[in-house]
N, C-alpha and C. Protein backbone atom coordinates (compact mmCIF):
# COMPACT_ATOMS: atom_id res chain seq x y z
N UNK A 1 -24.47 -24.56 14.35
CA UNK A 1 -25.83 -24.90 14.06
C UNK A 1 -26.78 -24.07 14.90
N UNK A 2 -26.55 -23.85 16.35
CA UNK A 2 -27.77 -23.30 16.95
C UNK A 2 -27.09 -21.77 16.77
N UNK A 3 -26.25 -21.38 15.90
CA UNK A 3 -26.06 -20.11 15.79
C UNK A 3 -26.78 -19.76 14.31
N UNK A 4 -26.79 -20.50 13.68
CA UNK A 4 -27.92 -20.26 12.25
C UNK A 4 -28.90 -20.23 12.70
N UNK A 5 -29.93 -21.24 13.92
CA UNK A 5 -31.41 -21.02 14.39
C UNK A 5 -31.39 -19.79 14.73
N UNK A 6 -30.48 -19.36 15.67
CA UNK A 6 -30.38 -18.06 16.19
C UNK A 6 -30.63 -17.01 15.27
N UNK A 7 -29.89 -16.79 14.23
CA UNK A 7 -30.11 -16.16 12.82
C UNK A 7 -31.17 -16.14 12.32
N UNK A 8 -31.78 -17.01 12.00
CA UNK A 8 -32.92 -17.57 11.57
C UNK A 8 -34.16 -16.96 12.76
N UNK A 9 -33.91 -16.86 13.90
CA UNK A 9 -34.90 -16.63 14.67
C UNK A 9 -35.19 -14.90 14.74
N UNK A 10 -33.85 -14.15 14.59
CA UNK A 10 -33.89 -13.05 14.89
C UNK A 10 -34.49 -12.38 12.79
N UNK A 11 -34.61 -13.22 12.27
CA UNK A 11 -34.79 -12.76 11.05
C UNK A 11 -36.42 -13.43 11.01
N UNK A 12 -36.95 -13.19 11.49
CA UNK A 12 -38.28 -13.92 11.13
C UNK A 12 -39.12 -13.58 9.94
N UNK A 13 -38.76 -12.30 9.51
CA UNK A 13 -39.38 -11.56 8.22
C UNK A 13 -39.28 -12.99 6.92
N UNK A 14 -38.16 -13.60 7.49
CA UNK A 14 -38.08 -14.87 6.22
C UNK A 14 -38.69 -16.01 6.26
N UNK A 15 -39.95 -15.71 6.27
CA UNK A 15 -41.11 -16.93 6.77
C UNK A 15 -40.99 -18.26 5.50
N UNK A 16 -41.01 -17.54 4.13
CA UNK A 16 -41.05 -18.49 3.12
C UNK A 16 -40.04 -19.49 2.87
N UNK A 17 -40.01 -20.62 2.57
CA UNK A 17 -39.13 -21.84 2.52
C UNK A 17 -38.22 -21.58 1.57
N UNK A 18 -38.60 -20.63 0.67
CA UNK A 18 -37.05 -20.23 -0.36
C UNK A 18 -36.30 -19.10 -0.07
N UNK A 19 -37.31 -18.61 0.71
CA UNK A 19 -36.19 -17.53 1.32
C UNK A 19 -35.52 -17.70 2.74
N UNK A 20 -35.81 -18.98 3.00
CA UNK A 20 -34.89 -19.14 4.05
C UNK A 20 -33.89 -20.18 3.77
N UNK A 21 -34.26 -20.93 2.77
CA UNK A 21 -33.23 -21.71 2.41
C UNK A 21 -32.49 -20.78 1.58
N UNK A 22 -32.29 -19.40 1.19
CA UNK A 22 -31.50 -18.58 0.26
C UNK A 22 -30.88 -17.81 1.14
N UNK A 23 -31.68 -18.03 2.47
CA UNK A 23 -30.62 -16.85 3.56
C UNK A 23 -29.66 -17.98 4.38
N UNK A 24 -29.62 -18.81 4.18
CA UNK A 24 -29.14 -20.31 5.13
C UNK A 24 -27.69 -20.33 3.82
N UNK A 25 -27.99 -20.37 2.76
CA UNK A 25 -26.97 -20.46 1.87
C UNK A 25 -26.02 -19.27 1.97
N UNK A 26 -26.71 -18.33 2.04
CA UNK A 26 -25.76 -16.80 1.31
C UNK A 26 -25.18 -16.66 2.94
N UNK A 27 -25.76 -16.76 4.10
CA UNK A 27 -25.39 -16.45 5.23
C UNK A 27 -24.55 -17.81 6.08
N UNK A 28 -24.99 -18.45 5.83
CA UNK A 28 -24.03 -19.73 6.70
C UNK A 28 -24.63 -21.09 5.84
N UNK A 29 -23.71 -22.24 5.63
CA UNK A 29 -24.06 -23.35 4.97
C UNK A 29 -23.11 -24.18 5.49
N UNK A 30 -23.93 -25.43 6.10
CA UNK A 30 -22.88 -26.45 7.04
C UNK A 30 -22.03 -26.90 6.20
N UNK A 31 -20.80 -27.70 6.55
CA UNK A 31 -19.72 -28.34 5.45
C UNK A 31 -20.55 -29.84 5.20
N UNK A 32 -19.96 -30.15 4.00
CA UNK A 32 -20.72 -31.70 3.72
C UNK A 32 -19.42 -32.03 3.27
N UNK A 33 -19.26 -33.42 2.93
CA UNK A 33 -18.64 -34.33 2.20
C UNK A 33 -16.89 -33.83 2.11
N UNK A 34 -16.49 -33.81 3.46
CA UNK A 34 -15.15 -32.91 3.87
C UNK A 34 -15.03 -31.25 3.15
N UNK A 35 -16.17 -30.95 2.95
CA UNK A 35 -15.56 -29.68 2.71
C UNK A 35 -15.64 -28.91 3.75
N UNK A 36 -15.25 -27.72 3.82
CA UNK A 36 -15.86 -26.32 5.28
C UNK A 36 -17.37 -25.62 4.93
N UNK A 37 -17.57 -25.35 6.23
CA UNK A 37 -18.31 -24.86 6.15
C UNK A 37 -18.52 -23.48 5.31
N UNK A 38 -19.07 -22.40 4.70
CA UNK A 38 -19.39 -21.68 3.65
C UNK A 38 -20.34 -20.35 4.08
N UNK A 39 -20.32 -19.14 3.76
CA UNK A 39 -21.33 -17.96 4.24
C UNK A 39 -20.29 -16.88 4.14
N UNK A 40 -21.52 -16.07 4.42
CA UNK A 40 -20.56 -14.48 4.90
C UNK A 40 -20.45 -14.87 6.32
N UNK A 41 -20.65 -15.28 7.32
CA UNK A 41 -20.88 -15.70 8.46
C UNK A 41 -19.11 -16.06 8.87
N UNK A 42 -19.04 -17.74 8.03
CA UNK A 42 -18.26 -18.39 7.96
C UNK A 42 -16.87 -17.68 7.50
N UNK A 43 -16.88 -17.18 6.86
CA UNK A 43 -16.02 -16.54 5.71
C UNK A 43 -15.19 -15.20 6.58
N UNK A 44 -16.40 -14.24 7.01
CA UNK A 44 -15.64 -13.65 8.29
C UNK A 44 -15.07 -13.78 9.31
N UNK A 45 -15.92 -15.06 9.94
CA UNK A 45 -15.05 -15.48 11.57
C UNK A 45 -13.54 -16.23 10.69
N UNK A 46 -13.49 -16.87 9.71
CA UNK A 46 -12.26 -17.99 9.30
C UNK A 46 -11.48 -16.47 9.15
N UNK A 47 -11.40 -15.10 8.49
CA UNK A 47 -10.47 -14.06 8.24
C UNK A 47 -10.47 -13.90 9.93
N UNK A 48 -10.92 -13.37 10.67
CA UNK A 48 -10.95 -12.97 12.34
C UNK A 48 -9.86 -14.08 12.63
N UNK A 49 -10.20 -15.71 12.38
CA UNK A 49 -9.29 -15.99 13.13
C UNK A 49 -7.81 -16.33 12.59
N UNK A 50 -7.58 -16.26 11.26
CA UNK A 50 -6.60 -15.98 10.27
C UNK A 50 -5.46 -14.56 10.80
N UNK A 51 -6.42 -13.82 10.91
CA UNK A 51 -5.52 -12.44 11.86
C UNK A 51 -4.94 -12.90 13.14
N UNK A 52 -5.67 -13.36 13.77
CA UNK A 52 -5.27 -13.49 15.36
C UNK A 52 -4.47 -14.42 15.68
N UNK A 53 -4.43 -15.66 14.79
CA UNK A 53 -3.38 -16.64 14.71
C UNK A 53 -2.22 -16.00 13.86
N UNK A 54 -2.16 -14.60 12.86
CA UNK A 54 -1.33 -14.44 12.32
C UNK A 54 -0.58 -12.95 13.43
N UNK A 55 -0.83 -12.46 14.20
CA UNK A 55 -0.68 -11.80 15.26
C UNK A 55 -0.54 -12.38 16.70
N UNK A 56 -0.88 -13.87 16.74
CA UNK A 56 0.11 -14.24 17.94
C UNK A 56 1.30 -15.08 17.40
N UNK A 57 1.45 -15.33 16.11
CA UNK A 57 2.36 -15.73 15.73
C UNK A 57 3.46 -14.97 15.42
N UNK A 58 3.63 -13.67 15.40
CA UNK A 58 4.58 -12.77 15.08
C UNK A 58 5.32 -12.74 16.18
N UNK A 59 5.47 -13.30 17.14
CA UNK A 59 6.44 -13.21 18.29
C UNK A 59 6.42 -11.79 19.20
N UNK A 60 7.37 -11.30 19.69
CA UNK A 60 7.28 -10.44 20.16
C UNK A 60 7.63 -9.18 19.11
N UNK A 61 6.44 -7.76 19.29
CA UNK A 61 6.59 -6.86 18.75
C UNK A 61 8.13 -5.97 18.83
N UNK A 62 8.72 -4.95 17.80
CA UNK A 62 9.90 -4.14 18.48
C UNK A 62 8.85 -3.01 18.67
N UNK A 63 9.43 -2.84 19.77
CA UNK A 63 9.31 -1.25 20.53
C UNK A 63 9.32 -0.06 19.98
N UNK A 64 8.78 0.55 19.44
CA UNK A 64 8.71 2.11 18.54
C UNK A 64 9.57 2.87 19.41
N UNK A 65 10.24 3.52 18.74
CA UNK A 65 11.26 4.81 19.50
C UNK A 65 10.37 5.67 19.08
N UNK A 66 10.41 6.57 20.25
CA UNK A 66 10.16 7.56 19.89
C UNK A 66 11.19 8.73 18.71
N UNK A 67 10.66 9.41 18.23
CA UNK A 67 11.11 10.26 16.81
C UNK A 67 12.05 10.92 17.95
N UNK A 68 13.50 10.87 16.87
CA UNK A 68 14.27 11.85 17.52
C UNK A 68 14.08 13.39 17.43
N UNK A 69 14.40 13.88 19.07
CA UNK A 69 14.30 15.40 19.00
C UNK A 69 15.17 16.02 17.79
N UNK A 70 14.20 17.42 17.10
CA UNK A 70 15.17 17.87 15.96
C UNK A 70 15.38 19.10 17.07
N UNK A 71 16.96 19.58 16.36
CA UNK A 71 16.72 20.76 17.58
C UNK A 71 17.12 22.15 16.48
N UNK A 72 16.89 22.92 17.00
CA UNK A 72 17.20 24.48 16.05
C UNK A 72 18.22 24.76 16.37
N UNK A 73 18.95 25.26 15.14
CA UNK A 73 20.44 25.60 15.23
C UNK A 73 20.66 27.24 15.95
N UNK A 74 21.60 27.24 16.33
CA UNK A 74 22.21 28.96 16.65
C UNK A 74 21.97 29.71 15.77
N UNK A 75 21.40 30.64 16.63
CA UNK A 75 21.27 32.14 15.47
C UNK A 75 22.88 32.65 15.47
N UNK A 76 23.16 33.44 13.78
CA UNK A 76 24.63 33.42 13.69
C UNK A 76 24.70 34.95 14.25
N UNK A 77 23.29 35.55 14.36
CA UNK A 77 23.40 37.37 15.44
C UNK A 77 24.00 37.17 16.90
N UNK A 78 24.00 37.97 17.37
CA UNK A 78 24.29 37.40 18.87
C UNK A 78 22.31 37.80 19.74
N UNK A 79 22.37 37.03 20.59
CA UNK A 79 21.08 37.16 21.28
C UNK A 79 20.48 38.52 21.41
N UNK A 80 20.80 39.58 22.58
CA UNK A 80 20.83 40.95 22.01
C UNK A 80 20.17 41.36 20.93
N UNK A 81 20.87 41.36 19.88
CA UNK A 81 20.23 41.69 18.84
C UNK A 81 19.23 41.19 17.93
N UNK A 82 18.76 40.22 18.24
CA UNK A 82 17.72 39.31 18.40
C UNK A 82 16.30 39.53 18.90
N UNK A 83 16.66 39.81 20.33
CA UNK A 83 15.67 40.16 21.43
C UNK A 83 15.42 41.50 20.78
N UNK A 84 16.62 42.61 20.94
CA UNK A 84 15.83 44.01 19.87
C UNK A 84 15.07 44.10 18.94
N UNK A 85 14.90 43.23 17.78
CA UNK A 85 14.66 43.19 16.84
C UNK A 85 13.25 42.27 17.46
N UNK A 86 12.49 41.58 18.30
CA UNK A 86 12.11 41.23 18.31
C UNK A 86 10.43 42.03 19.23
N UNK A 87 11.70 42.67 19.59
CA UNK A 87 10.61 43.89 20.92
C UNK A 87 10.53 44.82 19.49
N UNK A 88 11.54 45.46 18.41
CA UNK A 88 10.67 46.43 17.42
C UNK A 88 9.61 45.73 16.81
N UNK A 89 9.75 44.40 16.57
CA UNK A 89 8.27 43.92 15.61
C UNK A 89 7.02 43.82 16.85
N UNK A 90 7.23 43.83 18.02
CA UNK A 90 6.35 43.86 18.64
C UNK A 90 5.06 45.18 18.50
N UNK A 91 5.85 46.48 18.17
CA UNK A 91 5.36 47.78 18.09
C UNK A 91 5.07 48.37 17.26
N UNK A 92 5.94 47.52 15.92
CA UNK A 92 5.94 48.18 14.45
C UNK A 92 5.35 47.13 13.60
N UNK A 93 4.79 47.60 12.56
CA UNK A 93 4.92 47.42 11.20
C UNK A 93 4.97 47.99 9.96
N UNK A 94 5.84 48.94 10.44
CA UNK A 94 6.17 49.63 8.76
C UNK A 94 7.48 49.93 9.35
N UNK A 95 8.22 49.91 8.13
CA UNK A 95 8.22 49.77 7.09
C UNK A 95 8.07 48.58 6.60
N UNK A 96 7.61 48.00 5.69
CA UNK A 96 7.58 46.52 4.96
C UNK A 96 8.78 45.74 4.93
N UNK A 97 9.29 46.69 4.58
CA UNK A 97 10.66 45.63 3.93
C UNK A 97 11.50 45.46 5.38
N UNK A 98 11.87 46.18 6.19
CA UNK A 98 12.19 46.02 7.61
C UNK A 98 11.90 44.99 8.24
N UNK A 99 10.56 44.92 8.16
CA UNK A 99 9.97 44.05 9.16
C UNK A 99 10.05 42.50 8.34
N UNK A 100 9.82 42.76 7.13
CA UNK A 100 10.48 41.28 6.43
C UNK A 100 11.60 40.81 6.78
N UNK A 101 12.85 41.80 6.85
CA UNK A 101 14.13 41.67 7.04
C UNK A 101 14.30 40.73 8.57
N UNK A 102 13.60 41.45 9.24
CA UNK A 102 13.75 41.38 10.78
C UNK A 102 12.58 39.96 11.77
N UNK A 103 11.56 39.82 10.89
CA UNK A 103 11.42 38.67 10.82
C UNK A 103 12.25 37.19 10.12
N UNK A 104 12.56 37.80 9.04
CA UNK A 104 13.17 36.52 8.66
C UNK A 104 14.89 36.21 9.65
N UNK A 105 15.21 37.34 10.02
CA UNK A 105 16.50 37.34 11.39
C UNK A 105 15.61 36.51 12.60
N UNK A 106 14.78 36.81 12.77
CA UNK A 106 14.44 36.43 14.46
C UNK A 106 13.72 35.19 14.56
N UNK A 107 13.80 34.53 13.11
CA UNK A 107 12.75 32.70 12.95
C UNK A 107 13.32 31.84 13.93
N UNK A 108 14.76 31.95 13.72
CA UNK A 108 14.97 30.88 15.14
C UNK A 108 14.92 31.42 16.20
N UNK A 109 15.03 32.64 16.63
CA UNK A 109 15.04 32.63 18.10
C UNK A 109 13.41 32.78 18.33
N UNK A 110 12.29 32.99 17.47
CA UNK A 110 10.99 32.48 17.47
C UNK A 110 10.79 30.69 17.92
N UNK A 111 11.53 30.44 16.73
CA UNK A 111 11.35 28.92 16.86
C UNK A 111 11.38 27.92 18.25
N UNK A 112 12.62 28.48 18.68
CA UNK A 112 13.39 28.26 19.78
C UNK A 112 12.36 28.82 20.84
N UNK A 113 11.96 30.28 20.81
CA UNK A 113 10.86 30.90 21.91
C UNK A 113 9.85 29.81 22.17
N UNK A 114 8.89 29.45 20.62
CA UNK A 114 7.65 28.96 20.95
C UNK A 114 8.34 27.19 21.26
N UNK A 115 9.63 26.36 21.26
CA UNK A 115 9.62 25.64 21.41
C UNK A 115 9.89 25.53 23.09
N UNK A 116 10.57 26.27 23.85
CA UNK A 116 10.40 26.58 24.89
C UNK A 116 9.51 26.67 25.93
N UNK A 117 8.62 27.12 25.12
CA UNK A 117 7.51 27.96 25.99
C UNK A 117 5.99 26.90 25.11
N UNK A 118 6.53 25.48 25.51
CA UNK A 118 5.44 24.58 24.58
C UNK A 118 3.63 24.93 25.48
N UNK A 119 4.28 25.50 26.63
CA UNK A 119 2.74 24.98 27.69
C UNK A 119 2.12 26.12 27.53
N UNK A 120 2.25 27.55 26.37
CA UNK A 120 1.95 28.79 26.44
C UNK A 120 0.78 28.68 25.24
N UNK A 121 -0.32 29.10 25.42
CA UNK A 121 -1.62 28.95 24.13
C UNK A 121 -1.11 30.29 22.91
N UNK A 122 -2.09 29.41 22.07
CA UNK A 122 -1.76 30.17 20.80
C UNK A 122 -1.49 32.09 20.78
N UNK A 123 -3.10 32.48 22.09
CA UNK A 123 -2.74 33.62 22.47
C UNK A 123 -1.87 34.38 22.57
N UNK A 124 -0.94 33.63 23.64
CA UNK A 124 0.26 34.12 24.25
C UNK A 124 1.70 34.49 23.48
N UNK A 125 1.25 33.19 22.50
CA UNK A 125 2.45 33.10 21.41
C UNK A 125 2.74 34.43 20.42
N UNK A 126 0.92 34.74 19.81
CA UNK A 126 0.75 36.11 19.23
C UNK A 126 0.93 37.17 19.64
N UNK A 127 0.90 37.30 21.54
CA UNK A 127 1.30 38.39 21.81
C UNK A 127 2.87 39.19 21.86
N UNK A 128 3.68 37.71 22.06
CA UNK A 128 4.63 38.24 21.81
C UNK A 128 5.53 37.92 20.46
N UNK A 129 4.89 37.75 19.35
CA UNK A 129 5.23 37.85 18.07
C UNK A 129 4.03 38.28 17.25
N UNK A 130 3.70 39.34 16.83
CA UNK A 130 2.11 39.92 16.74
C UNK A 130 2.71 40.00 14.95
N UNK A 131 3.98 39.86 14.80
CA UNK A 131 3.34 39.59 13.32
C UNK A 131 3.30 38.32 12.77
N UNK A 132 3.04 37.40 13.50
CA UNK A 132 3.07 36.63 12.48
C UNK A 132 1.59 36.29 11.83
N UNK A 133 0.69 37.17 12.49
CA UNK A 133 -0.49 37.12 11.67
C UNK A 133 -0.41 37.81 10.34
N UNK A 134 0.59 38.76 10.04
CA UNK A 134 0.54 39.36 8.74
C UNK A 134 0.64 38.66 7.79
N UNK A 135 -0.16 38.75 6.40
CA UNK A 135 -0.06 37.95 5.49
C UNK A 135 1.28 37.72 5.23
N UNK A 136 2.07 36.50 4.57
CA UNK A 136 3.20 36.56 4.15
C UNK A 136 4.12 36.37 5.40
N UNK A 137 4.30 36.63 6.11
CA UNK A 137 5.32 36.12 7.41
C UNK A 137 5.33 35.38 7.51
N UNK A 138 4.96 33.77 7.45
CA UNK A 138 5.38 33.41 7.82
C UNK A 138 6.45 32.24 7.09
């Protein structure tokens, strides 16, 4: 009740008797004759407390795992030849088809590089794989 005056007070624009008996209805309306009370008012706090009784009633939450690590498989080259191939794309890009070849050889030990080296900025990453800005690489 003194939360409708309250309403009522902070709305003063509703001086006229039908428009405050139309904002008393649409916004809060006491219960009569066992029913509940009625409003957008009413209607929101009863959902608010519908949640909160339905969230301490769920007992205790389970614990989220964290997502298991995926990990990158072995390159089937040996390392060596890897790392070579990885210092020529550093210097080259031509021929095309080479460097397609030789990128698509060195994705995991890329993968594996930039997963390694997580604390290194995007910068750093490009410098030592400078193609993967080329269209199509990646």
């Amino acid at each position: 009740m003194a939360f409708r005056h309250q309403m009522l007070q902070c709305y003063n624009v509703l001086s006229g008797t039908i428009l405050k008996a139309n904002f008393e209805v649409t916004w809060y309306s006491k219960g009569r004759h066992h029913r509940p009370a009625t409003g957008f008012l009413e209607e929101r706090l009863r959902n608010i407390r519908k949640r909160m009784r339905r969230l301490s009633d769920a007992g205790p939450r389970r614990v989220e795992q964290p997502p298991p690590q995926r990990t990158i498989p072995d390159s089937s080259m040996p390392l060596e030849q890897v790392v070579e191939m990885a210092e020529w794309l550093k210097h080259n890009d031509q021929p095309l088809i080479q460097v397609e070849e030789f990128m698509r050889d060195t994705a995991l030990y890329r993968a594996r590089w930039v997963r390694e080296n997580s604390g290194k900025s995007v910068h750093d990453v490009l410098q030592e794989f400078p193609q993967l800005t080329t269209p199509g690489m990646v």
